[in-house]
Structures are given as structure tokens and as C-alpha cells.
C-alpha atoms as a PDB file:
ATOM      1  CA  UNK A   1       0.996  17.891-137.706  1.00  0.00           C
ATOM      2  CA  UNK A   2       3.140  18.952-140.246  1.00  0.00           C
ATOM      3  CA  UNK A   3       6.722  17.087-141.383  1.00  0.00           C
ATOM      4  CA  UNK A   4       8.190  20.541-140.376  1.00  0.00           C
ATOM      5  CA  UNK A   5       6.529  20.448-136.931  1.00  0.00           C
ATOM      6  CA  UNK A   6       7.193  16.909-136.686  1.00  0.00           C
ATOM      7  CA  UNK A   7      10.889  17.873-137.315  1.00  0.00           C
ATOM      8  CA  UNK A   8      10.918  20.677-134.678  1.00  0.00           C
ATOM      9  CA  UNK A   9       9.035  18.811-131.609  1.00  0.00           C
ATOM     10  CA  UNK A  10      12.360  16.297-132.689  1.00  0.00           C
ATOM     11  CA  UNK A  11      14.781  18.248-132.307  1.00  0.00           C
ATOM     12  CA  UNK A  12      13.180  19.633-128.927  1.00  0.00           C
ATOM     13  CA  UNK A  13      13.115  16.790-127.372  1.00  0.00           C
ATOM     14  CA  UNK A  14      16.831  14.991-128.263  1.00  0.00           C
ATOM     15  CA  UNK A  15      17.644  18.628-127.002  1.00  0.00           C
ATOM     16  CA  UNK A  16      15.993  17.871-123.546  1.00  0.00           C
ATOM     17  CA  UNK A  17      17.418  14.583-123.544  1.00  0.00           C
ATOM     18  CA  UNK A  18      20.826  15.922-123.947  1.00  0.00           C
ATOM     19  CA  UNK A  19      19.969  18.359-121.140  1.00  0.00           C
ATOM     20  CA  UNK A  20      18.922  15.409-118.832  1.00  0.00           C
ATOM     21  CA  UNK A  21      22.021  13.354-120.297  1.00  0.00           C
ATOM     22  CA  UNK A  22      24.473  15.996-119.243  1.00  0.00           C
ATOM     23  CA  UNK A  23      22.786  17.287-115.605  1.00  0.00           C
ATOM     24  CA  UNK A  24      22.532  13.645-114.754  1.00  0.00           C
ATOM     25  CA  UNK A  25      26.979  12.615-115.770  1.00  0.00           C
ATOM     26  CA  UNK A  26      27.281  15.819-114.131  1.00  0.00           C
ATOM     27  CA  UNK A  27      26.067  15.405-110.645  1.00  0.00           C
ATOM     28  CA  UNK A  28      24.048  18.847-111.450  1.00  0.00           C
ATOM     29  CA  UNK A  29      21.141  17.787-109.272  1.00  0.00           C
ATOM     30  CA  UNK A  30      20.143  21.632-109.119  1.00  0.00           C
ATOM     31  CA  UNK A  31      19.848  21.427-113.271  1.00  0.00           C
ATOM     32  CA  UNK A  32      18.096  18.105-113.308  1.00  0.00           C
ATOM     33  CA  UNK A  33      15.281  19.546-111.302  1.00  0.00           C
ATOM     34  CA  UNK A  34      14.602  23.291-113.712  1.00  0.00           C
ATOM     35  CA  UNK A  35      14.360  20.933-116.548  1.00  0.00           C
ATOM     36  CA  UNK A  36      10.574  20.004-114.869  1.00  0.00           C
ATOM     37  CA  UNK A  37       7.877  22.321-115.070  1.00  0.00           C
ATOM     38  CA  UNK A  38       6.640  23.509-111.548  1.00  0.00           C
ATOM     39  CA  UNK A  39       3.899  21.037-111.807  1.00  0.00           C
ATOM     40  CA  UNK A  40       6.158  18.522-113.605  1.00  0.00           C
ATOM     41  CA  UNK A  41       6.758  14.807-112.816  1.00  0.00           C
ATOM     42  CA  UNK A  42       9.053  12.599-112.264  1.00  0.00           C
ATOM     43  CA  UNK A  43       7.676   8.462-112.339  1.00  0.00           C
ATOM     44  CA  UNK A  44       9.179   5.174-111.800  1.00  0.00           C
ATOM     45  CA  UNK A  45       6.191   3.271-112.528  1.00  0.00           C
ATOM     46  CA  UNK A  46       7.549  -0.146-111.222  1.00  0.00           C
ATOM     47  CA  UNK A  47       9.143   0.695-107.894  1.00  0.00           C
ATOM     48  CA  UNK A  48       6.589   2.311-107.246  1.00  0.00           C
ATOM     49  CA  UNK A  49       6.768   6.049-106.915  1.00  0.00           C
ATOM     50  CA  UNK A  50       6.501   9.536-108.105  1.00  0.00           C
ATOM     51  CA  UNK A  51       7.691  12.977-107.622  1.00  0.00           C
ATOM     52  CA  UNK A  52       6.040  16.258-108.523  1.00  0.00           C
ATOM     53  CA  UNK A  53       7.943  19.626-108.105  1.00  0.00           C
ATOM     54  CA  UNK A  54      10.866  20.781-108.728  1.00  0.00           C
ATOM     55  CA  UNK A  55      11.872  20.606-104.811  1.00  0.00           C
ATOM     56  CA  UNK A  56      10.679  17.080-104.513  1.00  0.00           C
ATOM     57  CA  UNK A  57      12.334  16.107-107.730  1.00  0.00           C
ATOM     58  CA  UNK A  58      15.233  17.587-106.099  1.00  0.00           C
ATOM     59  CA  UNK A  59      14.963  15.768-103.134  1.00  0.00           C
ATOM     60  CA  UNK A  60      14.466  12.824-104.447  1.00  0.00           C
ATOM     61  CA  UNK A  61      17.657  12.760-107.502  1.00  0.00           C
ATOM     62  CA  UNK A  62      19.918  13.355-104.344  1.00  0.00           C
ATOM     63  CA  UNK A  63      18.852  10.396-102.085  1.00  0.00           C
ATOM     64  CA  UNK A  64      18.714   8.296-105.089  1.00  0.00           C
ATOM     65  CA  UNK A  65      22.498   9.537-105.664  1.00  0.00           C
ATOM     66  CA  UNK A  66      23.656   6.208-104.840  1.00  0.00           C
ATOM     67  CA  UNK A  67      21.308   4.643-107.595  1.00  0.00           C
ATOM     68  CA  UNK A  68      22.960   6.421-110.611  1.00  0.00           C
ATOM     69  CA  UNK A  69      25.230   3.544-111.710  1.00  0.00           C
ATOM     70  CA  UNK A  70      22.102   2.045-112.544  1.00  0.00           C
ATOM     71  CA  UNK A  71      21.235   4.392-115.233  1.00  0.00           C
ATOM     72  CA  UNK A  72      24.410   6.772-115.915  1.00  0.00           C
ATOM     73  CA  UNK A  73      26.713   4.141-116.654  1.00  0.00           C
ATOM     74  CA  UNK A  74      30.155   4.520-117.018  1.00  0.00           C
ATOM     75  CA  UNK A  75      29.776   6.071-120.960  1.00  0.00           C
ATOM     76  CA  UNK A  76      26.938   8.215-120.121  1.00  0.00           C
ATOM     77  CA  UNK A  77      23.348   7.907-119.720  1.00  0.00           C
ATOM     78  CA  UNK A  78      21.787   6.272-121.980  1.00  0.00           C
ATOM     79  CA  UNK A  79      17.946   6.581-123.198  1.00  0.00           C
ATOM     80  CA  UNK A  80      16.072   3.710-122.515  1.00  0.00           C
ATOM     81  CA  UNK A  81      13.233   2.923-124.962  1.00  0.00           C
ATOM     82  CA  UNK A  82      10.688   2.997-121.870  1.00  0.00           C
ATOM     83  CA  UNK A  83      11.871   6.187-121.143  1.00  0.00           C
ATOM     84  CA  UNK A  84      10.062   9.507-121.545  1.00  0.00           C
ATOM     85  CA  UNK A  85      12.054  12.588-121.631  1.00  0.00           C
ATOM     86  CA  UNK A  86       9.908  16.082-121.711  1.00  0.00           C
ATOM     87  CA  UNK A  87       9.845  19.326-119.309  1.00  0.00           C
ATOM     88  CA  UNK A  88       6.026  18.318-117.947  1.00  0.00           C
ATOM     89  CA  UNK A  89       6.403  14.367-117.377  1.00  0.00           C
ATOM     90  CA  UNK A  90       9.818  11.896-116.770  1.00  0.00           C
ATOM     91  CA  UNK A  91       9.426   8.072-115.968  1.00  0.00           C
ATOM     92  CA  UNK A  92      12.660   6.183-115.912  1.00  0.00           C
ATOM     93  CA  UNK A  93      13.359   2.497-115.819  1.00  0.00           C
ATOM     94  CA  UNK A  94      12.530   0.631-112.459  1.00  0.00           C
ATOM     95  CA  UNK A  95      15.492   0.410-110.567  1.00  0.00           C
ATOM     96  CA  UNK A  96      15.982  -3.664-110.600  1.00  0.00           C
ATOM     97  CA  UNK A  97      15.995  -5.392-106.939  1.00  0.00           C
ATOM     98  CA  UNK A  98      15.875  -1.989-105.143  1.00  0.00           C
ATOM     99  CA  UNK A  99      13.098  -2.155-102.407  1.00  0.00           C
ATOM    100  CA  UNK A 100       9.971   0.082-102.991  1.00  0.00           C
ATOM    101  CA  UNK A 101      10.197   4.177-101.972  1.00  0.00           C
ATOM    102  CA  UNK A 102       7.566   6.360-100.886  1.00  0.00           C
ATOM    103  CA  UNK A 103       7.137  10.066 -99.806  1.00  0.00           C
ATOM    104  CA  UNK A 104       6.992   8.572 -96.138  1.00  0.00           C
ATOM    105  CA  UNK A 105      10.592   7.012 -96.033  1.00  0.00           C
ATOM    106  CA  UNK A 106      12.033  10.256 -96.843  1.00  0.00           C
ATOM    107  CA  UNK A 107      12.394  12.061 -93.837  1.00  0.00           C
ATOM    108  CA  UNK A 108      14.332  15.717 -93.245  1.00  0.00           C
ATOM    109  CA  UNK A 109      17.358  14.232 -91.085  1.00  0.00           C
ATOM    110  CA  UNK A 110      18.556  17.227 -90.883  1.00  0.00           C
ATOM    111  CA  UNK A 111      15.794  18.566 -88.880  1.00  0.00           C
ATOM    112  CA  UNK A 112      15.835  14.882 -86.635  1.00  0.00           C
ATOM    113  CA  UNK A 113      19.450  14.931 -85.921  1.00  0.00           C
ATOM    114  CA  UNK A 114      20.125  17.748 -83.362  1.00  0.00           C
ATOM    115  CA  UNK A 115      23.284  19.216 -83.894  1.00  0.00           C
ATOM    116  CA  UNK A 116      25.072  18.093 -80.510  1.00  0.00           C
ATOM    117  CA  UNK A 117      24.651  14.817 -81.705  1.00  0.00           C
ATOM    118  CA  UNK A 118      26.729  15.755 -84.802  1.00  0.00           C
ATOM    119  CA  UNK A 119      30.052  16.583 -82.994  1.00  0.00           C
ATOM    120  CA  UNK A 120      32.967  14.872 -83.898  1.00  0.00           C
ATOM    121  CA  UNK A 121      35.902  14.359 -86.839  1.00  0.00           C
ATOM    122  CA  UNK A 122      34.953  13.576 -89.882  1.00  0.00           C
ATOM    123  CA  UNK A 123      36.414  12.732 -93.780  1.00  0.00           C
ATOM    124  CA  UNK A 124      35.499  13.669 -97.117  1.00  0.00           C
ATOM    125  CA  UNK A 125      33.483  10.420 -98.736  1.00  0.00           C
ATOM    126  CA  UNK A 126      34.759  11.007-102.096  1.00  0.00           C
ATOM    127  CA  UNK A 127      32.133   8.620-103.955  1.00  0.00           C
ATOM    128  CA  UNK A 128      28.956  10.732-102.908  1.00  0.00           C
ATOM    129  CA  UNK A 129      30.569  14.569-103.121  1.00  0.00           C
ATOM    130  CA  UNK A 130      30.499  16.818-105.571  1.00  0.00           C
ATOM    131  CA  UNK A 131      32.623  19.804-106.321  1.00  0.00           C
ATOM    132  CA  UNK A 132      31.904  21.428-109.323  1.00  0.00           C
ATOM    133  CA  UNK A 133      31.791  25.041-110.987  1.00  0.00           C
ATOM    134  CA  UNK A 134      30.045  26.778-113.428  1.00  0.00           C
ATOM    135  CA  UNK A 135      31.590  29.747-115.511  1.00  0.00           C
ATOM    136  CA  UNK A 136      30.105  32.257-118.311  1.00  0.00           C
ATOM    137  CA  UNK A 137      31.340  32.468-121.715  1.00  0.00           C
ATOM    138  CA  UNK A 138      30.837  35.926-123.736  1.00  0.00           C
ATOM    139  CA  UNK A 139      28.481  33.805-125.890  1.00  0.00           C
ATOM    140  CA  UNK A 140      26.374  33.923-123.105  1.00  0.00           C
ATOM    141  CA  UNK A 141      26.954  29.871-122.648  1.00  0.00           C
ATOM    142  CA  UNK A 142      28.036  28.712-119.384  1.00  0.00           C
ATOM    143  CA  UNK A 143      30.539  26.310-119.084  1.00  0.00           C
ATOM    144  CA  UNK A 144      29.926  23.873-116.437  1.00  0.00           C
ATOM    145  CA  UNK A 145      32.493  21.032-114.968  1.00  0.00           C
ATOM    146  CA  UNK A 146      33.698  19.440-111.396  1.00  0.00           C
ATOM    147  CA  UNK A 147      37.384  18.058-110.316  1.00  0.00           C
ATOM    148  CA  UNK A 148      37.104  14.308-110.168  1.00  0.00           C
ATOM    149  CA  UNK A 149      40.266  13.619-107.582  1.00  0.00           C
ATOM    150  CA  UNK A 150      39.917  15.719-103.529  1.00  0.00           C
ATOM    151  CA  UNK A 151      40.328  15.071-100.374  1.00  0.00           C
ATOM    152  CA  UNK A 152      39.472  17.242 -96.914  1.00  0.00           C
ATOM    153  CA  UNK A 153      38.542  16.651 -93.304  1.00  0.00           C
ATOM    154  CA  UNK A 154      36.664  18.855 -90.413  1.00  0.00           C
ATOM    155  CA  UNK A 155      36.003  18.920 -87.092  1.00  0.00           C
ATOM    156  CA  UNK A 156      32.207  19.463 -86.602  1.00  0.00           C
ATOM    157  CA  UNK A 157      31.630  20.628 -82.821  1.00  0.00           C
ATOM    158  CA  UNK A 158      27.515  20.825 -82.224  1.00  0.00           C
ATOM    159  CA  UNK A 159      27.398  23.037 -79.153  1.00  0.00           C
ATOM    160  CA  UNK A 160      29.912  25.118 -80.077  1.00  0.00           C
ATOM    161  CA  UNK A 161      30.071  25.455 -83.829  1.00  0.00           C
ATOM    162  CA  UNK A 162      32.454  28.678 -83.446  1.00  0.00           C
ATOM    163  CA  UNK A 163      34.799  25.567 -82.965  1.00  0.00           C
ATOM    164  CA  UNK A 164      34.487  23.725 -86.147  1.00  0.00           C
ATOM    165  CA  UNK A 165      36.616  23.771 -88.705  1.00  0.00           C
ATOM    166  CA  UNK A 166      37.488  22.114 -92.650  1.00  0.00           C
ATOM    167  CA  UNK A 167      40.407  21.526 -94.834  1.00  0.00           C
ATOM    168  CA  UNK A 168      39.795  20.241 -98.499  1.00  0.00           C
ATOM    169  CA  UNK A 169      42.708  20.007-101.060  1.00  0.00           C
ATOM    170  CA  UNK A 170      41.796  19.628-104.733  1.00  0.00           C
ATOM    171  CA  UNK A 171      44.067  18.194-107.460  1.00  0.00           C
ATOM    172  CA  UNK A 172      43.691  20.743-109.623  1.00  0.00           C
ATOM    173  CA  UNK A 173      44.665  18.479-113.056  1.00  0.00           C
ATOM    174  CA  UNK A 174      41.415  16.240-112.018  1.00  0.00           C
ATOM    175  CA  UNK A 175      39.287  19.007-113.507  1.00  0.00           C
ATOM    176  CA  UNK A 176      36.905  17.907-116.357  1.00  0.00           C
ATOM    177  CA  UNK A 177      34.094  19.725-118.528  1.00  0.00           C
ATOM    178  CA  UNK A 178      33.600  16.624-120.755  1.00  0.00           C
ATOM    179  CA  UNK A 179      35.784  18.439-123.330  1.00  0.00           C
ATOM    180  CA  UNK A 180      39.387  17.248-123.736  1.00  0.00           C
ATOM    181  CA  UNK A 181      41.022  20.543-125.562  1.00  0.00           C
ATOM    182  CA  UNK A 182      39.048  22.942-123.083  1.00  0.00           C
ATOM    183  CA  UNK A 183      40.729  20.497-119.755  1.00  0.00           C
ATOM    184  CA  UNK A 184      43.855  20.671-121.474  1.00  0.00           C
ATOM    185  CA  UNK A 185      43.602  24.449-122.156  1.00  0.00           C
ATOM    186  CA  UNK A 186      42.712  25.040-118.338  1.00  0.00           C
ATOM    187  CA  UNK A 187      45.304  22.518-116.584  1.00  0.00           C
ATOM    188  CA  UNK A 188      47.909  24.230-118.274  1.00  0.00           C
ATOM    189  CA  UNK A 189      47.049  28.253-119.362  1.00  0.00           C
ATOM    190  CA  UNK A 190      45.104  28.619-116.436  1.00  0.00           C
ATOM    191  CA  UNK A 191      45.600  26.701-113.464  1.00  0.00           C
ATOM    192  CA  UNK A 192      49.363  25.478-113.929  1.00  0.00           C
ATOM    193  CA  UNK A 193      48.886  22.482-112.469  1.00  0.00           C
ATOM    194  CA  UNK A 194      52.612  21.588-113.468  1.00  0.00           C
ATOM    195  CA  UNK A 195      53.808  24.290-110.589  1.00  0.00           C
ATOM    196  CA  UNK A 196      50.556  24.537-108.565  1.00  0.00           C
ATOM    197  CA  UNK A 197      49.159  20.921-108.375  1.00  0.00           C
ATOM    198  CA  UNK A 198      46.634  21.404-105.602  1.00  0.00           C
ATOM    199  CA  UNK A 199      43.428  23.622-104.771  1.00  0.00           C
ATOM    200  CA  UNK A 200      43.625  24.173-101.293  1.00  0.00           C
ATOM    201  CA  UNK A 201      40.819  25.724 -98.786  1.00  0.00           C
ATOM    202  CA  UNK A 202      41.293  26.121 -94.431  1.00  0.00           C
ATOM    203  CA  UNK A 203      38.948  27.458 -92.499  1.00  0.00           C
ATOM    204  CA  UNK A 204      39.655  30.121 -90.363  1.00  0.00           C
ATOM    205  CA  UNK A 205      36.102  30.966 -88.708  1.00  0.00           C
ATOM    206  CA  UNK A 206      32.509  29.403 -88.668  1.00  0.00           C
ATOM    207  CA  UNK A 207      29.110  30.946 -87.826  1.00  0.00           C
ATOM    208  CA  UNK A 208      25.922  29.091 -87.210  1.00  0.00           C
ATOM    209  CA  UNK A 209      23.238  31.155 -88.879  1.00  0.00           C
ATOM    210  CA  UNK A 210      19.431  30.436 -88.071  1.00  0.00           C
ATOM    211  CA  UNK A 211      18.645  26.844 -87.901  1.00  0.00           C
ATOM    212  CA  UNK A 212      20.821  24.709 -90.799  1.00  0.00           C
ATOM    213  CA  UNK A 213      23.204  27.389 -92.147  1.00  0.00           C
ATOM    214  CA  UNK A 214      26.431  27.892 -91.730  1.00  0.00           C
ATOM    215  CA  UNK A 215      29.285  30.469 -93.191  1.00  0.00           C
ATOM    216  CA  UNK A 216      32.543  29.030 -93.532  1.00  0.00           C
ATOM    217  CA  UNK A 217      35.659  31.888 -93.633  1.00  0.00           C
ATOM    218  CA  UNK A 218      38.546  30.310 -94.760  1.00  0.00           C
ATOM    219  CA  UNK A 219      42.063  30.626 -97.019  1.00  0.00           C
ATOM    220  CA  UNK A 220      41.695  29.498-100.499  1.00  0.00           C
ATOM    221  CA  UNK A 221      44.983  29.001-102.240  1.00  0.00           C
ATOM    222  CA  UNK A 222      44.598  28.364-106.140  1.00  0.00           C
ATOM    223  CA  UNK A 223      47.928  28.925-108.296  1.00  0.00           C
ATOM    224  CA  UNK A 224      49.742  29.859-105.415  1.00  0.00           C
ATOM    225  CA  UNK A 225      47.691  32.652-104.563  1.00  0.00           C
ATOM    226  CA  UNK A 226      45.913  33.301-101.150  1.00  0.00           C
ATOM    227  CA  UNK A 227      42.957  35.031 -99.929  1.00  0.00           C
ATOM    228  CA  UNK A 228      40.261  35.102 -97.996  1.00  0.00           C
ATOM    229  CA  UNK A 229      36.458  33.405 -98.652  1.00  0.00           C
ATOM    230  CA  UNK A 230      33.614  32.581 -96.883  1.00  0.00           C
ATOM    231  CA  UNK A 231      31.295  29.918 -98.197  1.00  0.00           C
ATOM    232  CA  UNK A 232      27.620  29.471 -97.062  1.00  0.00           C
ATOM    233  CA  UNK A 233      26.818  26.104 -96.124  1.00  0.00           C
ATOM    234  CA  UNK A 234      23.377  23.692 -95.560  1.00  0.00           C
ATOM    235  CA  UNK A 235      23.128  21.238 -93.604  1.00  0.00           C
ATOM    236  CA  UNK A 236      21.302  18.642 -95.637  1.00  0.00           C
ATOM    237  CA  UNK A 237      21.522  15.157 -93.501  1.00  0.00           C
ATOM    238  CA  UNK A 238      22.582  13.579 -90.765  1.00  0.00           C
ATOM    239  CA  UNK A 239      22.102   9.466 -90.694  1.00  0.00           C
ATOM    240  CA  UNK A 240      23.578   5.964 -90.141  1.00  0.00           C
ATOM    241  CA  UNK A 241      24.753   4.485 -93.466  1.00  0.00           C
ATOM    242  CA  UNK A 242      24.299   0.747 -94.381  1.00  0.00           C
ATOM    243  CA  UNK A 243      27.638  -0.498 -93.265  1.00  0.00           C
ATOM    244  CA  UNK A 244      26.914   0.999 -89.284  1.00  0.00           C
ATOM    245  CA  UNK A 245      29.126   4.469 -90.267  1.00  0.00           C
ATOM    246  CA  UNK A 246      27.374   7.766 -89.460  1.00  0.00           C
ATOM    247  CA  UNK A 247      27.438   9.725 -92.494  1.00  0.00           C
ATOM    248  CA  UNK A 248      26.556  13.985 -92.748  1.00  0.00           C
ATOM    249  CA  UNK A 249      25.715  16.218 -95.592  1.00  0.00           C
ATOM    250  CA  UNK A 250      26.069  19.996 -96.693  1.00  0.00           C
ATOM    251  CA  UNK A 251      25.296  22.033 -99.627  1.00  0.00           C
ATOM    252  CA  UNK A 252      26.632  25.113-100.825  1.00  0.00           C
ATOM    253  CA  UNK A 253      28.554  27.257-102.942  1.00  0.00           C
ATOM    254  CA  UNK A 254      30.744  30.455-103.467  1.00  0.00           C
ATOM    255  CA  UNK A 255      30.802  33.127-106.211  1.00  0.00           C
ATOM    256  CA  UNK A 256      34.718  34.228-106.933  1.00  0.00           C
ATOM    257  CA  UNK A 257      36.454  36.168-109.301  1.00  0.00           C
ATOM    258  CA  UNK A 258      39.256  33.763-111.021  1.00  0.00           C
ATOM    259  CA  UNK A 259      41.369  37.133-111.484  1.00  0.00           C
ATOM    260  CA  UNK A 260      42.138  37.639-107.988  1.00  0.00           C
ATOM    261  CA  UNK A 261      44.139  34.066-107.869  1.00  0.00           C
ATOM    262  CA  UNK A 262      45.648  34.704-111.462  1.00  0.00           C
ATOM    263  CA  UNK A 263      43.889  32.365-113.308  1.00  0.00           C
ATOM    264  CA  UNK A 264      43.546  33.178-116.828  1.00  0.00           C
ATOM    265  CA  UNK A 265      45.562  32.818-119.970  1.00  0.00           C
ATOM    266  CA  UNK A 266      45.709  36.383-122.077  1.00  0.00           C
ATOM    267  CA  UNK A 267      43.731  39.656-122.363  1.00  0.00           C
ATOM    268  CA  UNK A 268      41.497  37.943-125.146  1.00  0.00           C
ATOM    269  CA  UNK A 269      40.189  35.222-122.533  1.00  0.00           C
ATOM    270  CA  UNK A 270      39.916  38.281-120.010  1.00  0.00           C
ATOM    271  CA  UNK A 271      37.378  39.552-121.881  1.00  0.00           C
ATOM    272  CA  UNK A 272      35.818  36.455-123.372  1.00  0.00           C
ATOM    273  CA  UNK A 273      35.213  34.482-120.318  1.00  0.00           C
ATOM    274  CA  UNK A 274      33.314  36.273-117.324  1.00  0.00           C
ATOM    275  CA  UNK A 275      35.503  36.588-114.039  1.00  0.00           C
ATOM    276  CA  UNK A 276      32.987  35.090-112.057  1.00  0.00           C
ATOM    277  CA  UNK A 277      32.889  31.629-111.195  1.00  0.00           C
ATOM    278  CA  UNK A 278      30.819  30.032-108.854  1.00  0.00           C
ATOM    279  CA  UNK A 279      31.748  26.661-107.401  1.00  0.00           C
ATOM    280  CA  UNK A 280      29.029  24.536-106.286  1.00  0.00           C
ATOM    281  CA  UNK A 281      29.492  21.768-102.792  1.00  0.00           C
ATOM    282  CA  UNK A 282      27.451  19.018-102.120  1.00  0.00           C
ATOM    283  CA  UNK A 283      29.125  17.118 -99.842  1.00  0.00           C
ATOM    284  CA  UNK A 284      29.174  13.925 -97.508  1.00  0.00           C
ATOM    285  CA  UNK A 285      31.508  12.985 -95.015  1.00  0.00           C
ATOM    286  CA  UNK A 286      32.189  10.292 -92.865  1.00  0.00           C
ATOM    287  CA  UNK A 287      32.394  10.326 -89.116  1.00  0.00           C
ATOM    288  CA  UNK A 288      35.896   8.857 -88.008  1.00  0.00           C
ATOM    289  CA  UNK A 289      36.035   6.126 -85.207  1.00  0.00           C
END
């Protein structure tokens, strides 16, 4: 191999590790999986277990959301010198006094749990959602971020899901995209968070689709603006947490185009920045008692 070569397979692979580095601060759990290879792997050697896929890797990087601290501390995640990162094989650290985990003890509850069981009022769980966004810059980079401060409730009713319904409010200065300027540049030009503080989405109508999905219609008020969205939803889980709580999970997203709610700064950043932005939910709530 050639110094040259040597050079380039180096730079590859602290650019993969930055990849894995951001997807995994990030929450992107979507991202962390399309950095594998179809047939890729991902191996803790110690615990011990191993994913292949991209869907099992996916699978698994969610269920072991509550994990993370363990290796994204709270300046980032770090490389570990037993680490390997590359797009065909990953094997991380053993995650220390955590009990073994095989294929077997991860089970589909969302396919267990039948949905009359479900019914109920429920809160947001702030530690284990994530609402984030991704938008396109004329560079053809995409800028990707979440909001780190939310709230929201629903109403969840299994045999009747036409009665369901959601609120979520989002402080809109919470937003971050791990650059300070750009945060800065969007609480203010854009979002004018000094005279519109909150993000707010109501649900106005709810359809079951074939087994899991739902679509959510609802109001979504951003800068003061209204209109209407509908959201398609996953159901993802349905289980009894550790501390005797029963715990659900959905997944989904919305495409939207920021100039309908105002948000944007000049006719340069109209151009330079795509109007679409599509916000990304992966989110667990809490049953109330």
C-alpha cells in the first residue's frame, strides 16, 4: 500500500467515524443504520451479541436507546481504542454490568400488544423522544438538528381510534444543529422566538390505516402562523417499563414547506436553503395513572 493510499483509507475512515459520531449525539437512528452495508455488522463481542442488516441494526440502536450514556457521553462520542468503525463491520465496547441480549429477547410489541389494550391518556417522556428535522442547503448539504426542550399529551382510544387525539408544544429557542451561529441565526431571523416562543401542533382527526399506521390531521402553529398537517405515524411498541409504568412508541415524520409559516430571513436564504423540511418523530409516552 502506498503512503498516498495509506493517507486516503485515513481520511475515509475518521470520515465514517465522524458520520457515526454525529448520527449517534443526534438520535439519527435512521442514519446510524445506512452507514452499514446491507450485509454489514454490528458486534458487541462481550455482551454477547450481534446484528446484521440495516433493519436489525436499526432495531437494535433504538432498544438500546437507553444505553447511549454509556458511550455518547455528555461531550460526544468518543472512539474507543477497541472500537472498529467501517461501513461492512462495527463492534463497540461491552456495555459494563448490562445483562446479556439476544435476537430472542427482542420481540415486536407492537404486534403483541393489541390495540384495545392501548387505550388511555398518556404524556410525552421527554428523555426517550426525539423531534428532529432535516433541511437542504443549495450546496446540496443537508442540515440536520432536533429541539432539545417539548412537551405534549394524547388520548389514545384502541377501539375507536377516530377518537384519539395529541397536543405537543415545542420551545422553539431549544433548537440545536451543533452549530452556535447557525441556532442563533434561526432563533432569531427565522423562527422569532422573542415574539413566537412555542411550536405548537393539535390534532384535529386520526385514521387507523392497515395494521400499525396511523395519520394524524392536526393545526401546526409555527411563528404565529396556522395551518393544516397530517403526519403519518408507526406504532413501534407497546410494554411495561422497569419502574411498573406502561410505556408506548411511534415513529414518523412530515415533509413541510417553512414558507407557508413565514419562516425565513431574506430572498438570498429563499433561494439558498430548500423550502422543504421534513421533521422526523420518534416518540415515547407514558401512560397516566
Amino acid at each position: 500500500m502506498t503512503d498516498l493510499q495509506a493517507i486516503a483509507d485515513r481520511v475515509e475512515i475518521e470520515a465514517l467515524r465522524g458520520e457515526f459520531t454525529d448520527a449517534g449525539v443526534m438520535y439519527d437512528y435512521d442514519r446510524f443504520a445506512s452507514l452499514f452495508t446491507h450485509d454489514g455488522a454490528w458486534r458487541m463481542p462481550r455482551i454477547p451479541a450481534e446484528f446484521v442488516g440495516q433493519e436489525e441494526i436499526r432495531a437494535a440502536v433504538g432498544r438500546l436507546q437507553g444505553h447511549w450514556e454509556y458511550f455518547v457521553p455528555a461531550g460526544g462520542l468518543s472512539a474507543s481504542p477497541s472500537a472498529r468503525v467501517c461501513p461492512r463491520i462495527v463492534t463497540v465496547p461491552e456495555l459494563k454490568d448490562q445483562p446479556p441480549v439476544s435476537h430472542q429477547e427482542r420481540p415486536n410489541m407492537s404486534t403483541m400488544t393489541p390495540l384495545s389494550e392501548l387505550t388511555g391518556d398518556y404524556v410525552l417522556d421527554p428523555t426517550r423522544t426525539r423531534i428532529g428535522f432535516v433541511a437542504r442547503h443549495a450546496m446540496a448539504t443537508k442540515v440536520r438538528g432536533q429541539f432539545e426542550e417539548f412537551e405534549g399529551s394524547a388520548h389514545i382510544d384502541g377501539e375507536d381510534p377516530s377518537k384519539c387525539s395529541a397536543r405537543l408544544t415545542i420551545q422553539a429557542k431549544s433548537i440545536q444543529t451543533r452549530n452556535q451561529q447557525r441556532d442563533d441565526q434561526l432563533c432569531g431571523t427565522f423562527l422569532d422566538v422573542d415574539d413566537h416562543p412555542a411550536l405548537i401542533f393539535t390534532s384535529t382527526k386520526v385514521q387507523q390505516l392497515a395494521g400499525t399506521g396511523f395519520k394524524v390531521t392536526g393545526d401546526l402553529t409555527i411563528r404565529g402562523v396556522t395551518k393544516p398537517v397530517t403526519v403519518d405515524l408507526e406504532l413501534t411498541g407497546a410494554e411495561n417499563d422497569p419502574r411498573g409504568g406502561f410505556r408506548v412508541g411511534f415513529k414518523g415524520g412530515i415533509t413541510i414547506n417553512r414558507n407557508d409559516w413565514g419562516v425565513n430571513w431574506n430572498a438570498a436564504t429563499r433561494i439558498l436553503v430548500s423550502p422543504k423540511v421534513t421533521l422526523e418523530l420518534d416518540i415515547a409516552a407514558i401512560m397516566r395513572t
